[in-house]
C-alpha atoms as a PDB file:
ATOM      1  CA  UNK A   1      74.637 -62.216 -36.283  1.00  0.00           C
ATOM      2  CA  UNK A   2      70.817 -62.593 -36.521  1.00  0.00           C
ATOM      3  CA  UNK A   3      68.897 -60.164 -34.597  1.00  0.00           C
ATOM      4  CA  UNK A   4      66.442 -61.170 -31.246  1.00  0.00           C
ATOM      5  CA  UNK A   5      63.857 -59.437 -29.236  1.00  0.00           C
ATOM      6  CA  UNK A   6      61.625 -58.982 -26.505  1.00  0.00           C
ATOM      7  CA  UNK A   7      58.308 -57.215 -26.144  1.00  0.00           C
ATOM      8  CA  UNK A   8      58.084 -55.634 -22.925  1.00  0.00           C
ATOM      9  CA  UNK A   9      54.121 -54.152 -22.220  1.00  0.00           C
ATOM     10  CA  UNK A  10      52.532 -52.607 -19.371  1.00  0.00           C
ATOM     11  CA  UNK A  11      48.933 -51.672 -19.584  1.00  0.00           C
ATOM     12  CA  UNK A  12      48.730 -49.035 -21.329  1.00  0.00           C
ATOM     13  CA  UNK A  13      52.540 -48.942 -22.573  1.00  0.00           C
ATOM     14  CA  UNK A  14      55.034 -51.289 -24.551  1.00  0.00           C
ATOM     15  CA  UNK A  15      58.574 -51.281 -25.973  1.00  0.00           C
ATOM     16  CA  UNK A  16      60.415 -53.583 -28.254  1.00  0.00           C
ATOM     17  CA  UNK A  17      64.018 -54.653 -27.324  1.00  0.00           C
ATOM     18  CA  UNK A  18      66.286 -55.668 -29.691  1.00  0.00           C
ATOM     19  CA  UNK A  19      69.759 -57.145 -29.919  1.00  0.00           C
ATOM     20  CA  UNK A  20      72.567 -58.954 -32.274  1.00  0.00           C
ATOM     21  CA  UNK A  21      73.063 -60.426 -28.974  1.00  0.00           C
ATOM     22  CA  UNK A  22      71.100 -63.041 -27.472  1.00  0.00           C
ATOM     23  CA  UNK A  23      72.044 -62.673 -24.154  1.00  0.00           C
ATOM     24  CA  UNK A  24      70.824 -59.331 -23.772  1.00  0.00           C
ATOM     25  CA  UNK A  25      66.838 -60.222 -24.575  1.00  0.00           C
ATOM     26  CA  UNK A  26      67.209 -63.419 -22.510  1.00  0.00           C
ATOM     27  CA  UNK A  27      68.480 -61.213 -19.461  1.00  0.00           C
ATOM     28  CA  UNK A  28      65.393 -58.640 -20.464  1.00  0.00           C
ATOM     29  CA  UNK A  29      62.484 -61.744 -20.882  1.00  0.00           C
ATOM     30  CA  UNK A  30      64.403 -62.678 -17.382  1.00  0.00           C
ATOM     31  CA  UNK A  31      64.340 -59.305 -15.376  1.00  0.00           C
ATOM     32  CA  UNK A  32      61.274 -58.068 -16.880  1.00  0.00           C
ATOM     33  CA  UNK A  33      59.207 -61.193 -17.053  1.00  0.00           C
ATOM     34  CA  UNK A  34      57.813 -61.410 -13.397  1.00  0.00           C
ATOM     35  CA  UNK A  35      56.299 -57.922 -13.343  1.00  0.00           C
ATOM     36  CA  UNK A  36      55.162 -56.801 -16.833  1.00  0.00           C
ATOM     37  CA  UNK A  37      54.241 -58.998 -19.720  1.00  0.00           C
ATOM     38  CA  UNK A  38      57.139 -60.070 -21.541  1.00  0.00           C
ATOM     39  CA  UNK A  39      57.213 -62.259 -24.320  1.00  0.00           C
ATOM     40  CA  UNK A  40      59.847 -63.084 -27.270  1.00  0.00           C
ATOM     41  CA  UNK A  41      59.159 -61.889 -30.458  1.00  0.00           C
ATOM     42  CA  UNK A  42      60.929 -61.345 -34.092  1.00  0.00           C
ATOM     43  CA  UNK A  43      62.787 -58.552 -34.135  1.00  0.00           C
ATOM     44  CA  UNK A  44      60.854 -55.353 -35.108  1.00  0.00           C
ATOM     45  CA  UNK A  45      62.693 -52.365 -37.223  1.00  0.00           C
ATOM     46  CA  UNK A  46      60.835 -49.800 -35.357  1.00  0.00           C
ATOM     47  CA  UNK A  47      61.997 -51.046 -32.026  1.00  0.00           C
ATOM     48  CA  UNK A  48      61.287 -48.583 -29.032  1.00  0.00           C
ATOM     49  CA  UNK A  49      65.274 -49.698 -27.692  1.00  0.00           C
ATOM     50  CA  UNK A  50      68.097 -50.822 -28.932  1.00  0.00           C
ATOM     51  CA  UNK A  51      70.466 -52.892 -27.084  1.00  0.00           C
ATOM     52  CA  UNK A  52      73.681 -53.982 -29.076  1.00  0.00           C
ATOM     53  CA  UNK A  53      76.800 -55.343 -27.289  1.00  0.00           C
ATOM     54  CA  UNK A  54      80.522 -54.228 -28.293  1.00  0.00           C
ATOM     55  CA  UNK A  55      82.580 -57.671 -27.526  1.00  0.00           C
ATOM     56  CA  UNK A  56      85.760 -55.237 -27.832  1.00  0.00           C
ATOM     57  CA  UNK A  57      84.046 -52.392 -25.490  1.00  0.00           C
ATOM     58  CA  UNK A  58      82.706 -54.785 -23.117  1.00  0.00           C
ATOM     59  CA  UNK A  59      86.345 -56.552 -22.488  1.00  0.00           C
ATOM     60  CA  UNK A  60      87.924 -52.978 -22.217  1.00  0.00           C
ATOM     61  CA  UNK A  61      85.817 -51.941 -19.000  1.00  0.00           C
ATOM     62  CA  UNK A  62      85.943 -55.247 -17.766  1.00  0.00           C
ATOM     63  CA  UNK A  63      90.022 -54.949 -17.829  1.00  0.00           C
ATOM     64  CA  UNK A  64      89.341 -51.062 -16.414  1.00  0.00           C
ATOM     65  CA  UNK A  65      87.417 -52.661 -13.590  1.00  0.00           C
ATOM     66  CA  UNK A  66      89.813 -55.692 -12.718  1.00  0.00           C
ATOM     67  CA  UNK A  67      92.698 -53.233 -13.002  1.00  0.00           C
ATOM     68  CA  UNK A  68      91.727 -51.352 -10.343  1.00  0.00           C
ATOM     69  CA  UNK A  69      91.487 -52.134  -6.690  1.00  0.00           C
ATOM     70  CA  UNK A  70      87.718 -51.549  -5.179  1.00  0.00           C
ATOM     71  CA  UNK A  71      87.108 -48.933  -2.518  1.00  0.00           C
ATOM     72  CA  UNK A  72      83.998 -48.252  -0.569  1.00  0.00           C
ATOM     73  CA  UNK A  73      82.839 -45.034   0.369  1.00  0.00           C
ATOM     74  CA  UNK A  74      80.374 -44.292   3.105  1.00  0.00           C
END
C-alpha cells in the first residue's frame, strides 16, 4: 500500500505525518488545515509521526465498543 503524507507547520515548528492509509492524512489536511498550514506532500522517511492503521485492530475495538452497552457518568 503506497505511503501518503501531510506537512503540518506552525511558525516556528513543523511535523510530517505519514500513513499506508489514506484516510488518515486526509482527516489530518482536514482537522489541521484551518489553523496551521497544512499541505500534502510525498511521504518523508524521517517523518516527525507516524500514523499506520491495523484493519484487524481497528474492527476488534469497534466490536469491543458495539458489544457493550454505553453508560454516562456525571
Amino acid at each position: 500500500m503506497p505511503r501518503t503524507a501531510v506537512r503540518i507547520a506552525t511558525a516556528a515548528q513543523a511535523a510530517t505525518v505519514t500513513s499506508n492509509s489514506p484516510v488518515v492524512t486526509d482527516w489530518a489536511l482536514r482537522y489541521f488545515g484551518p489553523w496551521w498550514n497544512a499541505t500534502s506532500i510525498a511521504p518523508d522517511a524521517d517523518a516527525a509521526v507516524v500514523a499506520d492503521v491495523n484493519a484487524d485492530r481497528v474492527a476488534e475495538i469497534a466490536q469491543r465498543v458495539a458489544d457493550h452497552s454505553h453508560e454516562e457518568a456525571v
